[in-house]
C-alpha atoms as a PDB file:
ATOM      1  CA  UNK A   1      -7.533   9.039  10.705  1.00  0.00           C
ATOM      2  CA  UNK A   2     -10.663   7.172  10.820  1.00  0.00           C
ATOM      3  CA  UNK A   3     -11.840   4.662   8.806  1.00  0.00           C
ATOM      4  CA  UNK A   4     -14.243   1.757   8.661  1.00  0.00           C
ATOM      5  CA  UNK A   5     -11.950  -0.885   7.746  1.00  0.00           C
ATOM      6  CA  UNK A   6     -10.400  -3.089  10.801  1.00  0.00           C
ATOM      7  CA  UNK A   7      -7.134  -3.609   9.168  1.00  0.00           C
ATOM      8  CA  UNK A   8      -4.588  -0.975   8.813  1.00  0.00           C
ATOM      9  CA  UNK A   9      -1.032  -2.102   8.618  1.00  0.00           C
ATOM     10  CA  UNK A  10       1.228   0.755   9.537  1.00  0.00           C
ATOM     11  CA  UNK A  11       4.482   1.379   7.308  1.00  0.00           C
ATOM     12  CA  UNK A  12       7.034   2.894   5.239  1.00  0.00           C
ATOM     13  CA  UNK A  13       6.923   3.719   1.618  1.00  0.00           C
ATOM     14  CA  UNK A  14      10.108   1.915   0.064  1.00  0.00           C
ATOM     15  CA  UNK A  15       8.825   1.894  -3.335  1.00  0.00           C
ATOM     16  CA  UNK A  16       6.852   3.894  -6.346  1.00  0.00           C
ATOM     17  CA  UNK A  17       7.323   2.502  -9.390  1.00  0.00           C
ATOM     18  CA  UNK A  18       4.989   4.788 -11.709  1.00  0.00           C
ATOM     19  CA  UNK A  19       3.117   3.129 -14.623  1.00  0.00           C
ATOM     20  CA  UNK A  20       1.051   4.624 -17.293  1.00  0.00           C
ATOM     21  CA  UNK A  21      -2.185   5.061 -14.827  1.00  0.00           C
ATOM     22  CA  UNK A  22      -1.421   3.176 -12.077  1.00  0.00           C
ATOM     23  CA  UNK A  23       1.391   2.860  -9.431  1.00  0.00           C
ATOM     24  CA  UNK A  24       3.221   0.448  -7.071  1.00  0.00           C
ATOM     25  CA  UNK A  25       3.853   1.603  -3.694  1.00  0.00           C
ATOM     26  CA  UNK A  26       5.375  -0.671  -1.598  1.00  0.00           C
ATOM     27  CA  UNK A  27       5.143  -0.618   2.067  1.00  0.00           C
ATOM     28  CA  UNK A  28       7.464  -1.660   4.767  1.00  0.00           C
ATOM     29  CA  UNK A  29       5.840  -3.104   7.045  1.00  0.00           C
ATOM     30  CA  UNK A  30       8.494  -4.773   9.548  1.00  0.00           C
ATOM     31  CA  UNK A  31      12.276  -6.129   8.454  1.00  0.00           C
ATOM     32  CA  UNK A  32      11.391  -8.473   5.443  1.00  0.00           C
ATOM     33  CA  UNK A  33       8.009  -8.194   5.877  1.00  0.00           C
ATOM     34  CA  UNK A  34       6.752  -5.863   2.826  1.00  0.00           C
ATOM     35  CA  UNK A  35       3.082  -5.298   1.498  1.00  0.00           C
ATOM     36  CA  UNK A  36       2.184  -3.550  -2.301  1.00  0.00           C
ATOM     37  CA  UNK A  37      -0.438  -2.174  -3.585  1.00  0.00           C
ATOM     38  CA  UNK A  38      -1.325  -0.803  -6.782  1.00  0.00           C
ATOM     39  CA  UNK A  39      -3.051   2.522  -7.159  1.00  0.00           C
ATOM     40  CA  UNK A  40      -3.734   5.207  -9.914  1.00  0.00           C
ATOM     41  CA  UNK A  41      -1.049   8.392 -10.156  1.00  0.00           C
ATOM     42  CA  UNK A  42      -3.475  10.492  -9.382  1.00  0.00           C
ATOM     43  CA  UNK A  43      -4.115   8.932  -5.525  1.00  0.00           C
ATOM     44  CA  UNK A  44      -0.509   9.253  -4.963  1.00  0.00           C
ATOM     45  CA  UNK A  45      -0.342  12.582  -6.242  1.00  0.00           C
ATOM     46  CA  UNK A  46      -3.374  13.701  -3.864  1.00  0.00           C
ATOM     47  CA  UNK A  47      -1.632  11.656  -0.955  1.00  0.00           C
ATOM     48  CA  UNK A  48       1.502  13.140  -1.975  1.00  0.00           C
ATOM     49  CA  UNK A  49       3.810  10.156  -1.057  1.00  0.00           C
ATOM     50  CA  UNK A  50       7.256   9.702  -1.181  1.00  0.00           C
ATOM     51  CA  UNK A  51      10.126   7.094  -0.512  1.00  0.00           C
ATOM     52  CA  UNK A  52      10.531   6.732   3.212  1.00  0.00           C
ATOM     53  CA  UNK A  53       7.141   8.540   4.181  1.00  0.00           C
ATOM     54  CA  UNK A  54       5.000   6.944   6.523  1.00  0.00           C
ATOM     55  CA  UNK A  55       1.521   5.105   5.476  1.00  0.00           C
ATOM     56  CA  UNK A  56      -1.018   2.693   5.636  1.00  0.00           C
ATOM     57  CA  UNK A  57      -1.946  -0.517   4.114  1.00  0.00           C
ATOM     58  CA  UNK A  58      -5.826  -0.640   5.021  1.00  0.00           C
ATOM     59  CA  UNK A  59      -7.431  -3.605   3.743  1.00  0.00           C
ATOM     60  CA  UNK A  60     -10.801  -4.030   3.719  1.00  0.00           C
ATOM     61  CA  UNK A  61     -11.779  -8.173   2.064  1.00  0.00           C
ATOM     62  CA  UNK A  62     -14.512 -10.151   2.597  1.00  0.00           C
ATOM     63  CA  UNK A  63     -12.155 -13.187   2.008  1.00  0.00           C
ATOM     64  CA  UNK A  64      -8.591 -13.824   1.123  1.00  0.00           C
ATOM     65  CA  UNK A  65      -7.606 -16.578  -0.998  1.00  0.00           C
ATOM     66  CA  UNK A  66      -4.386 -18.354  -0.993  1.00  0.00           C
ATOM     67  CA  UNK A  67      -2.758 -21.492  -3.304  1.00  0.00           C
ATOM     68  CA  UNK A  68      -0.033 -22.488  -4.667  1.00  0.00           C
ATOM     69  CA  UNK A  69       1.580 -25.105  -7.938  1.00  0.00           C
END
């Protein structure tokens, strides 16, 4: 695979939780260390993923924001 983003986080798919267009797929990235991301049906369809297959987060941001209450 090549791509142009810098960050891709290796994993495994622990989650799909199916919505009406979109998905959750949760990624394992390391013991308690998990990343989701929410996609349409149709990418995991074409990707055809699945509990416990390996993946990629790849995150491509110009910034990251973070705060808190």
């Amino acid at each position: 695979m090549k791509i142009s983003a810098r960050n891709t986080l290796p994993g495994i798919v622990r989650r799909i939780e199916p919505g009406a267009v979109n998905a959750e797929v949760t990624l394992e990235l390391a013991p308690n260390l998990s990343i989701v991301s929410v996609i349409t049906l149709d990418a995991v369809r074409s990707l055809g993923l699945k509990v416990g297959d390996r993946a990629y987060a790849v995150i491509k941001a110009s910034s990251v924001m973070v705060g808190t209450d």
